[in-house]
C-alpha atoms as a PDB file:
ATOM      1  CA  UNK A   1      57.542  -2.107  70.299  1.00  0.00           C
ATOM      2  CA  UNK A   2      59.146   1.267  70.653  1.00  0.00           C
ATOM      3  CA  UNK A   3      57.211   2.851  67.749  1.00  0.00           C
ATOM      4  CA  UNK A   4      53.936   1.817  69.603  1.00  0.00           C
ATOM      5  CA  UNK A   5      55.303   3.606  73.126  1.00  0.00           C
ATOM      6  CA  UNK A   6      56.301   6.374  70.829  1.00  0.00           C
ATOM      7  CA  UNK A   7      52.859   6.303  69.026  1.00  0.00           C
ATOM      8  CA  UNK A   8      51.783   9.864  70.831  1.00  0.00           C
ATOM      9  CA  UNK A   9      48.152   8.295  71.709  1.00  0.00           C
ATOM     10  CA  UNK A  10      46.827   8.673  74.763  1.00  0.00           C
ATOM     11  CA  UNK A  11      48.290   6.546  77.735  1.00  0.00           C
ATOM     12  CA  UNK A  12      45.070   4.482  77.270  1.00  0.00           C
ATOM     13  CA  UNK A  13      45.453   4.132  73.447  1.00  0.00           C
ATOM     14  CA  UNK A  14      49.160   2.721  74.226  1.00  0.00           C
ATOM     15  CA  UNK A  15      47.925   0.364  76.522  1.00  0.00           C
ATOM     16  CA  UNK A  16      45.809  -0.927  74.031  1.00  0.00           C
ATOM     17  CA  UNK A  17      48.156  -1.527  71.407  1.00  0.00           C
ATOM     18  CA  UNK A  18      50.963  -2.824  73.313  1.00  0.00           C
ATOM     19  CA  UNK A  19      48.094  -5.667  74.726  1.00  0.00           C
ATOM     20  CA  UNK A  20      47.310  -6.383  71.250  1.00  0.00           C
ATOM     21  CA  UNK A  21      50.862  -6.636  70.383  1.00  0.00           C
ATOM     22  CA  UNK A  22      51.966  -8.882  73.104  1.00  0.00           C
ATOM     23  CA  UNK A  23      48.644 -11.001  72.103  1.00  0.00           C
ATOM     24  CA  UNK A  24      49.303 -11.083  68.346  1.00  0.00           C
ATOM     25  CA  UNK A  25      52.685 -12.265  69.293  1.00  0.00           C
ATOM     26  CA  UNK A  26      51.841 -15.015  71.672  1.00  0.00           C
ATOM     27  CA  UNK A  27      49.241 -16.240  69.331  1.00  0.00           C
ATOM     28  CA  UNK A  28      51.270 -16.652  66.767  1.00  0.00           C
ATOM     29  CA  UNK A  29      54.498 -18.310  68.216  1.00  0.00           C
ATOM     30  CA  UNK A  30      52.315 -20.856  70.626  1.00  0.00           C
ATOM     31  CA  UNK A  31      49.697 -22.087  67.946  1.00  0.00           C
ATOM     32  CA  UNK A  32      52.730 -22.738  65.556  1.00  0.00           C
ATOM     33  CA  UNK A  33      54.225 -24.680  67.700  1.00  0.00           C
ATOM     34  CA  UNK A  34      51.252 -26.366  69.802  1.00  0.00           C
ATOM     35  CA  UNK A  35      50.436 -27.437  65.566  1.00  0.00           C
ATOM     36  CA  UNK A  36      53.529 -29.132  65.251  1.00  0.00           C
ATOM     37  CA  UNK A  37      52.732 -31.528  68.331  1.00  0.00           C
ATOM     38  CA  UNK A  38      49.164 -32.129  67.116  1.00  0.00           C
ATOM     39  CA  UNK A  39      50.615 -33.204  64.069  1.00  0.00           C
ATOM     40  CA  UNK A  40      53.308 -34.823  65.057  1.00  0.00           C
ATOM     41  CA  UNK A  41      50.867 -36.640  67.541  1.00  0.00           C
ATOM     42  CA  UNK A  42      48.875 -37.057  64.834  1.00  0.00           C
ATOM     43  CA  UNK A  43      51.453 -39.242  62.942  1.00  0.00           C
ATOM     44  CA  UNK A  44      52.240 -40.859  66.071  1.00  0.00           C
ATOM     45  CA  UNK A  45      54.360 -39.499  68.403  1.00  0.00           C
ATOM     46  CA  UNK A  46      53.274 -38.274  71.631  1.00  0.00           C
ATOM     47  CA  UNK A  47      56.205 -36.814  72.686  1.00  0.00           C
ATOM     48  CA  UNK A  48      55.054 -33.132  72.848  1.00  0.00           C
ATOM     49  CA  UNK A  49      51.543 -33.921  74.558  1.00  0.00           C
ATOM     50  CA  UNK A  50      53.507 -35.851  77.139  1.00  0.00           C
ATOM     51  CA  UNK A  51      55.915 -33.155  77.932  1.00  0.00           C
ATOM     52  CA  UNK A  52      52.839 -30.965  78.175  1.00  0.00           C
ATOM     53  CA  UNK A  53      53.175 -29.025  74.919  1.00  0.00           C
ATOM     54  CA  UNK A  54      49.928 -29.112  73.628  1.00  0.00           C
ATOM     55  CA  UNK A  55      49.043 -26.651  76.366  1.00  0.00           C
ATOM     56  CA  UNK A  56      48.006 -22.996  75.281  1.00  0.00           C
ATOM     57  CA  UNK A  57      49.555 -22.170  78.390  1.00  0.00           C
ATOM     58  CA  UNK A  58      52.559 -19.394  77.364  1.00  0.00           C
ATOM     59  CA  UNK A  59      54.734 -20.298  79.787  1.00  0.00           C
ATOM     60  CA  UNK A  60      54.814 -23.946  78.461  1.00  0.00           C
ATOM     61  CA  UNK A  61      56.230 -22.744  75.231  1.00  0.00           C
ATOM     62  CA  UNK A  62      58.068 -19.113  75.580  1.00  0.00           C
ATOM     63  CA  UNK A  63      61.839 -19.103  75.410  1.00  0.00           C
ATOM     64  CA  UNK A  64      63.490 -15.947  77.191  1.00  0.00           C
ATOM     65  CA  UNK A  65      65.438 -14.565  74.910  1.00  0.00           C
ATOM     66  CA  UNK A  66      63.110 -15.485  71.919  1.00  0.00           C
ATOM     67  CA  UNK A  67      60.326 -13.512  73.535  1.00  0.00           C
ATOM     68  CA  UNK A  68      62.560 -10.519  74.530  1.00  0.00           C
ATOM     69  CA  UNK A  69      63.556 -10.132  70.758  1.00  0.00           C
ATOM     70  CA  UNK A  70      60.010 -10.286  69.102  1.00  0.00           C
ATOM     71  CA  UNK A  71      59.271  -8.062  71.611  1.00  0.00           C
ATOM     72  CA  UNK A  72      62.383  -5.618  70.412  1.00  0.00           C
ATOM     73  CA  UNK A  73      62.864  -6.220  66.948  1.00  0.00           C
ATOM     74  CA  UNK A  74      59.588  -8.257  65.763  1.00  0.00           C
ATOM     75  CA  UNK A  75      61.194 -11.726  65.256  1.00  0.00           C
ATOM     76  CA  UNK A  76      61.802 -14.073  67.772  1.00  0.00           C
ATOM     77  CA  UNK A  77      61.233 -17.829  68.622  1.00  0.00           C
ATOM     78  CA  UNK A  78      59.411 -19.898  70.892  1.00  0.00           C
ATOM     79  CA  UNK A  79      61.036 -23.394  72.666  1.00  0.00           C
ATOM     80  CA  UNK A  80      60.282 -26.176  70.224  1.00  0.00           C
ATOM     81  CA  UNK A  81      58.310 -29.002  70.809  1.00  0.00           C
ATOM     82  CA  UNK A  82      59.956 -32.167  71.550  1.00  0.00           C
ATOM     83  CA  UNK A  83      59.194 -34.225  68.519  1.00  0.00           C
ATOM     84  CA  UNK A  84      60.800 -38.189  68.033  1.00  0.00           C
ATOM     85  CA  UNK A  85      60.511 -39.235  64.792  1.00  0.00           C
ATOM     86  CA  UNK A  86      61.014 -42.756  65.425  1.00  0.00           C
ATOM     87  CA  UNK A  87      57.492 -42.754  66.722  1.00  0.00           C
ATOM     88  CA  UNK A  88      55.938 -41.965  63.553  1.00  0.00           C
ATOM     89  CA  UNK A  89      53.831 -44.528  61.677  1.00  0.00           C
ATOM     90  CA  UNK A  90      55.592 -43.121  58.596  1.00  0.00           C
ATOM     91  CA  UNK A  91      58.962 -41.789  58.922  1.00  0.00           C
ATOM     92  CA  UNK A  92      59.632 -39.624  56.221  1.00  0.00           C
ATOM     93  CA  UNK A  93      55.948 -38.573  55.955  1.00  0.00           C
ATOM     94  CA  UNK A  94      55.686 -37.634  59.691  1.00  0.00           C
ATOM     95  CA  UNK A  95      58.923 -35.622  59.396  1.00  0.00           C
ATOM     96  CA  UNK A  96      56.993 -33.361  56.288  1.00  0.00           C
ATOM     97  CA  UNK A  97      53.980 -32.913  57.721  1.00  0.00           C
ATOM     98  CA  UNK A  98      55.227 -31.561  61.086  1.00  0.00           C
ATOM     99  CA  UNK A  99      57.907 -29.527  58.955  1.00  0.00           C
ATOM    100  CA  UNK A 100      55.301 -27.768  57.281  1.00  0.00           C
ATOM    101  CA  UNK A 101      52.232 -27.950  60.740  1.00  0.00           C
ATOM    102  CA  UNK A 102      53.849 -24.268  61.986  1.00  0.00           C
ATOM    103  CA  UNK A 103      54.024 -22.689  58.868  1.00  0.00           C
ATOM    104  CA  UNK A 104      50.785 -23.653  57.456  1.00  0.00           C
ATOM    105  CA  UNK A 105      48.702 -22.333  60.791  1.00  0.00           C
ATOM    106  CA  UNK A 106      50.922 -18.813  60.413  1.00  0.00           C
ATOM    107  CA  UNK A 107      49.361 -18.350  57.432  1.00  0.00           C
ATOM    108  CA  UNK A 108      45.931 -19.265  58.077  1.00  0.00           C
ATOM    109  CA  UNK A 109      45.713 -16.809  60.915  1.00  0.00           C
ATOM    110  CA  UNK A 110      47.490 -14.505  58.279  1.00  0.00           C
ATOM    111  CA  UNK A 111      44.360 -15.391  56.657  1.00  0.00           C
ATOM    112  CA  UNK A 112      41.792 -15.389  59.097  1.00  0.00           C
ATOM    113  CA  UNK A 113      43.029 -11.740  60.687  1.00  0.00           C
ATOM    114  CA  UNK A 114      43.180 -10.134  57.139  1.00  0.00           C
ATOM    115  CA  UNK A 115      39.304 -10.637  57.101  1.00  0.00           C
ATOM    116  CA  UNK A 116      38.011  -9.233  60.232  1.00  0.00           C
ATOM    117  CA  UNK A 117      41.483  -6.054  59.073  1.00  0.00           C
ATOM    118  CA  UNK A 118      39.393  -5.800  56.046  1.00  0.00           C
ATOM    119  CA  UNK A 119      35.883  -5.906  57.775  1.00  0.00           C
ATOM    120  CA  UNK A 120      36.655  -3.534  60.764  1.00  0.00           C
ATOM    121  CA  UNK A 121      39.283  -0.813  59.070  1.00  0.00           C
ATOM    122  CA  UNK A 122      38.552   2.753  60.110  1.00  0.00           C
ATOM    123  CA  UNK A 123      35.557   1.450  62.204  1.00  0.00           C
ATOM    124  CA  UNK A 124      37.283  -0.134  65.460  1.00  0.00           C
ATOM    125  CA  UNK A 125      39.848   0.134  67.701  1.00  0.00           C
ATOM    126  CA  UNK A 126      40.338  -3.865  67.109  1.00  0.00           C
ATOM    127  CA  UNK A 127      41.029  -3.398  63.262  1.00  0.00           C
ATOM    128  CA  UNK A 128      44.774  -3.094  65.859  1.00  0.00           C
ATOM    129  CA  UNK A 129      44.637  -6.292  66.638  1.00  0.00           C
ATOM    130  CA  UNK A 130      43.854  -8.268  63.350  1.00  0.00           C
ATOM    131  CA  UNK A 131      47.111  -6.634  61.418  1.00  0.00           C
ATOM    132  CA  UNK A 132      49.001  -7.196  63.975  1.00  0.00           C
ATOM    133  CA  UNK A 133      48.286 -11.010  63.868  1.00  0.00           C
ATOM    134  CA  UNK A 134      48.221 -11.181  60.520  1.00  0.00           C
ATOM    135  CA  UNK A 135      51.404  -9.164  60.880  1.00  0.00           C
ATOM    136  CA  UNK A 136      53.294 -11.295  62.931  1.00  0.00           C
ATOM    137  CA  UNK A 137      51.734 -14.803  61.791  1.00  0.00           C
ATOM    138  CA  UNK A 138      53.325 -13.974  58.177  1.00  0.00           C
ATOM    139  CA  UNK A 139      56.528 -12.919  59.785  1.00  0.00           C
ATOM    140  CA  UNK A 140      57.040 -15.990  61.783  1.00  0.00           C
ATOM    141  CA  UNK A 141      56.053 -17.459  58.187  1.00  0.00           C
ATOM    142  CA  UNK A 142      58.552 -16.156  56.247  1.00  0.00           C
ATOM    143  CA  UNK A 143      61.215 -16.902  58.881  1.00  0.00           C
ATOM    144  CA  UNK A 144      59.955 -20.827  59.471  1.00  0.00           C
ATOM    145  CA  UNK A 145      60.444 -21.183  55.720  1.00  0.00           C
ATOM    146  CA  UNK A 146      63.934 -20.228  54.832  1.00  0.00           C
ATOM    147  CA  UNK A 147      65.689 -23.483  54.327  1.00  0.00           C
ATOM    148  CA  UNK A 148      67.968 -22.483  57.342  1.00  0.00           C
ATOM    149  CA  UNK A 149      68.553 -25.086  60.290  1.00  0.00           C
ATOM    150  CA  UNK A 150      67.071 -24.833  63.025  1.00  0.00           C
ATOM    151  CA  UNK A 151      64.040 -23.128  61.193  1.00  0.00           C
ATOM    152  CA  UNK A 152      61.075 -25.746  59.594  1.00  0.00           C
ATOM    153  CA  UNK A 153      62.341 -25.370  56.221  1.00  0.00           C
ATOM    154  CA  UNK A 154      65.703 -26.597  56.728  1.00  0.00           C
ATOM    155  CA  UNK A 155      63.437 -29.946  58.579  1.00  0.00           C
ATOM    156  CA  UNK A 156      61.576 -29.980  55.601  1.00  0.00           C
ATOM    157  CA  UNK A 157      64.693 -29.806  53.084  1.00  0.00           C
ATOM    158  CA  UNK A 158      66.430 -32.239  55.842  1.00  0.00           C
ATOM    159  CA  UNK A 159      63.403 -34.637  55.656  1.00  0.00           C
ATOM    160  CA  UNK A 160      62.834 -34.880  51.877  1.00  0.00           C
ATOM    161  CA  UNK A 161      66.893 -34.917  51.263  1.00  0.00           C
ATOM    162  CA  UNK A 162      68.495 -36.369  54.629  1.00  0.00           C
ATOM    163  CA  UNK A 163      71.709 -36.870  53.397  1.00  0.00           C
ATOM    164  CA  UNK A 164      72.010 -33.871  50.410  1.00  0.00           C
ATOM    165  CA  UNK A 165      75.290 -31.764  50.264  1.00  0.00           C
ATOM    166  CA  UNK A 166      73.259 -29.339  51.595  1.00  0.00           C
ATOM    167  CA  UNK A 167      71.888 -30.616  54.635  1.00  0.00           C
ATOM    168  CA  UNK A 168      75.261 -32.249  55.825  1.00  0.00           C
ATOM    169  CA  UNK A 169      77.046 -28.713  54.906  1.00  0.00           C
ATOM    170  CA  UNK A 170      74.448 -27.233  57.356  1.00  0.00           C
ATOM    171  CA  UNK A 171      74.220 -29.293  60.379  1.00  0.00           C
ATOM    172  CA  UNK A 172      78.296 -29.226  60.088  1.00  0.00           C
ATOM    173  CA  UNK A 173      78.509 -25.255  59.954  1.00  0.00           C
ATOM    174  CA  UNK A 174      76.844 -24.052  62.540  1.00  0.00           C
ATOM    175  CA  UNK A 175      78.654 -20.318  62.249  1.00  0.00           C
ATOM    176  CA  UNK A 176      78.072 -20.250  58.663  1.00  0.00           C
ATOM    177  CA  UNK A 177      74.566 -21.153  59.853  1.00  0.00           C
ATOM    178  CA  UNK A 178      74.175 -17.889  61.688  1.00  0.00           C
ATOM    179  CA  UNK A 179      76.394 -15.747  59.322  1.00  0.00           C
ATOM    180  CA  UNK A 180      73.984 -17.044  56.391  1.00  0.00           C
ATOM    181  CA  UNK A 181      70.618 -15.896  58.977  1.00  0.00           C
ATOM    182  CA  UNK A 182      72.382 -12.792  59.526  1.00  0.00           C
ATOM    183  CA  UNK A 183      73.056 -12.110  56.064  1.00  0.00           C
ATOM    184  CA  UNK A 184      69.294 -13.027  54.728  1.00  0.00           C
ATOM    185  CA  UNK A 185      67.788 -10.808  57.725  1.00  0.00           C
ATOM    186  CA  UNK A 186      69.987  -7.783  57.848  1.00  0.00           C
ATOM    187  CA  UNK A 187      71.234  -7.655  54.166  1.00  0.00           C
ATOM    188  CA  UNK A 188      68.497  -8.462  52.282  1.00  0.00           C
ATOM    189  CA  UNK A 189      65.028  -7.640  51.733  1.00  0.00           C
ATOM    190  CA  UNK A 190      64.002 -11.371  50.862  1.00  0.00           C
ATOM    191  CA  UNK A 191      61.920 -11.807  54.262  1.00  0.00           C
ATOM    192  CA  UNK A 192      60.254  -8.146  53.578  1.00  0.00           C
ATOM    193  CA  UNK A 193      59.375  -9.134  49.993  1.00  0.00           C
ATOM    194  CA  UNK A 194      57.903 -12.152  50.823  1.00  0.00           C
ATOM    195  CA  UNK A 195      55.333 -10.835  53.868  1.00  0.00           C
ATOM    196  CA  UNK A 196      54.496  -7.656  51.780  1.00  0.00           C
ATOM    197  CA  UNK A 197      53.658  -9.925  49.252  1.00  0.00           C
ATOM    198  CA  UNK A 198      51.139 -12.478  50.996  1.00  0.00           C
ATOM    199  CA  UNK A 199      50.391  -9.213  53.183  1.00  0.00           C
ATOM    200  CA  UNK A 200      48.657  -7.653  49.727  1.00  0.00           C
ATOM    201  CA  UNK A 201      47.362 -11.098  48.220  1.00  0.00           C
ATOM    202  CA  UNK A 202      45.282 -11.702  51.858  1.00  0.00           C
ATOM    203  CA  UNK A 203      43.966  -7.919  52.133  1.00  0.00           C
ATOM    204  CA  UNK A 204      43.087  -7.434  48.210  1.00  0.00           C
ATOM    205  CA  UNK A 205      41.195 -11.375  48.467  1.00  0.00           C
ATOM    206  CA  UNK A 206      39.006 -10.130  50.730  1.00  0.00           C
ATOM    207  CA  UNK A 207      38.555  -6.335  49.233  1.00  0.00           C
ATOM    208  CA  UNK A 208      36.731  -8.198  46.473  1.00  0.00           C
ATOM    209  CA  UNK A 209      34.408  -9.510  48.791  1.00  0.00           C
ATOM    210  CA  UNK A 210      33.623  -6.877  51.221  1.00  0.00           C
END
């Protein structure tokens, strides 16, 4: 955020880029988690559309401090959607295909924005917008699928393995938890390798095409 204020456009040009910002961002943290109550409705469980999470609405799904640090840093969270496995028709299946809902829509708008990046570079002002969705989409990605509770690969790993070492080790140590998340954002360059890579798979796809 501060590198776009610090940008030197014009006040205009600022403007611009901070609205796609705040749009990339919202797009990406409310359809990952309006997919994970259409899925888990899907399987069963209406849980999130009666709570009134299907919504596209942003102030049905923004948590404070979440939004504040995408805003800062360019990770954040949004509130999840309630989600009661018991309703599902199948448990186990239910509980993997919501796991993975989020994740798989991040990258398809990954996807989807790396076209019209592709299509519009060096021609548009909006060629802003598209990498910065397919920006954030693969960062909220990367960060769903570390195998770290509360993010969606820890439910997946929880949901395939419910009673692993490694699942009971996690939901026991909740400060290792964060020292672990801490470690893997701060420490390493696991996150960054992983969006730079899908980042350059999605852009050189569609180089061959256009």
């Amino acid at each position: 955020m501060l590198g776009l204020i610090q940008s030197g456009g014009s006040f205009y040009e600022t403007l611009t880029l901070l609205a796609f910002y705040v749009i990339a961002m919202l797009s990406a943290l409310i359809l990952h988690e309006v997919a994970h109550g259409l899925v888990a409705l899907w399987c069963g469980d209406p849980s999130a559309k009666f709570a009134g999470r299907l919504s596209l609405n942003p102030a049905k799904h923004l948590d404070g401090l979440g939004t504040v640090c995408f805003l800062l840093f360019g990770f954040g969270w949004a509130m999840p959607v309630p989600i009661n496995p018991q309703n599902f028709k199948n448990q186990k299946k239910g509980c993997i295909l919501v796991s993975l809902a989020g994740i798989a829509v991040n990258l398809l708008l990954a996807f989807v924005a790396s076209f019209f990046y592709v299509l519009l570079a060096g021609k548009s002002v909006w060629e802003n917008l598209f990498i910065y969705i397919m920006l954030f989409n693969l960062v909220f990605a990367t960060f769903n699928v570390l195998p770290i509770a509360p993010f969606d690969g820890f439910n997946l790993v929880q949901s395939l393995a419910p009673n692993s070492a490694y699942v009971n080790f996690m939901r026991q140590n909740r400060i290792i938890t964060l020292i672990i998340l801490v470690v893997v954002i701060y420490f390493t360059d696991v996150l960054g390798i992983m969006q730079n890579w899908l980042c350059g798979l999605f852009l050189d796809f569609w180089q061959m095409f256009l």
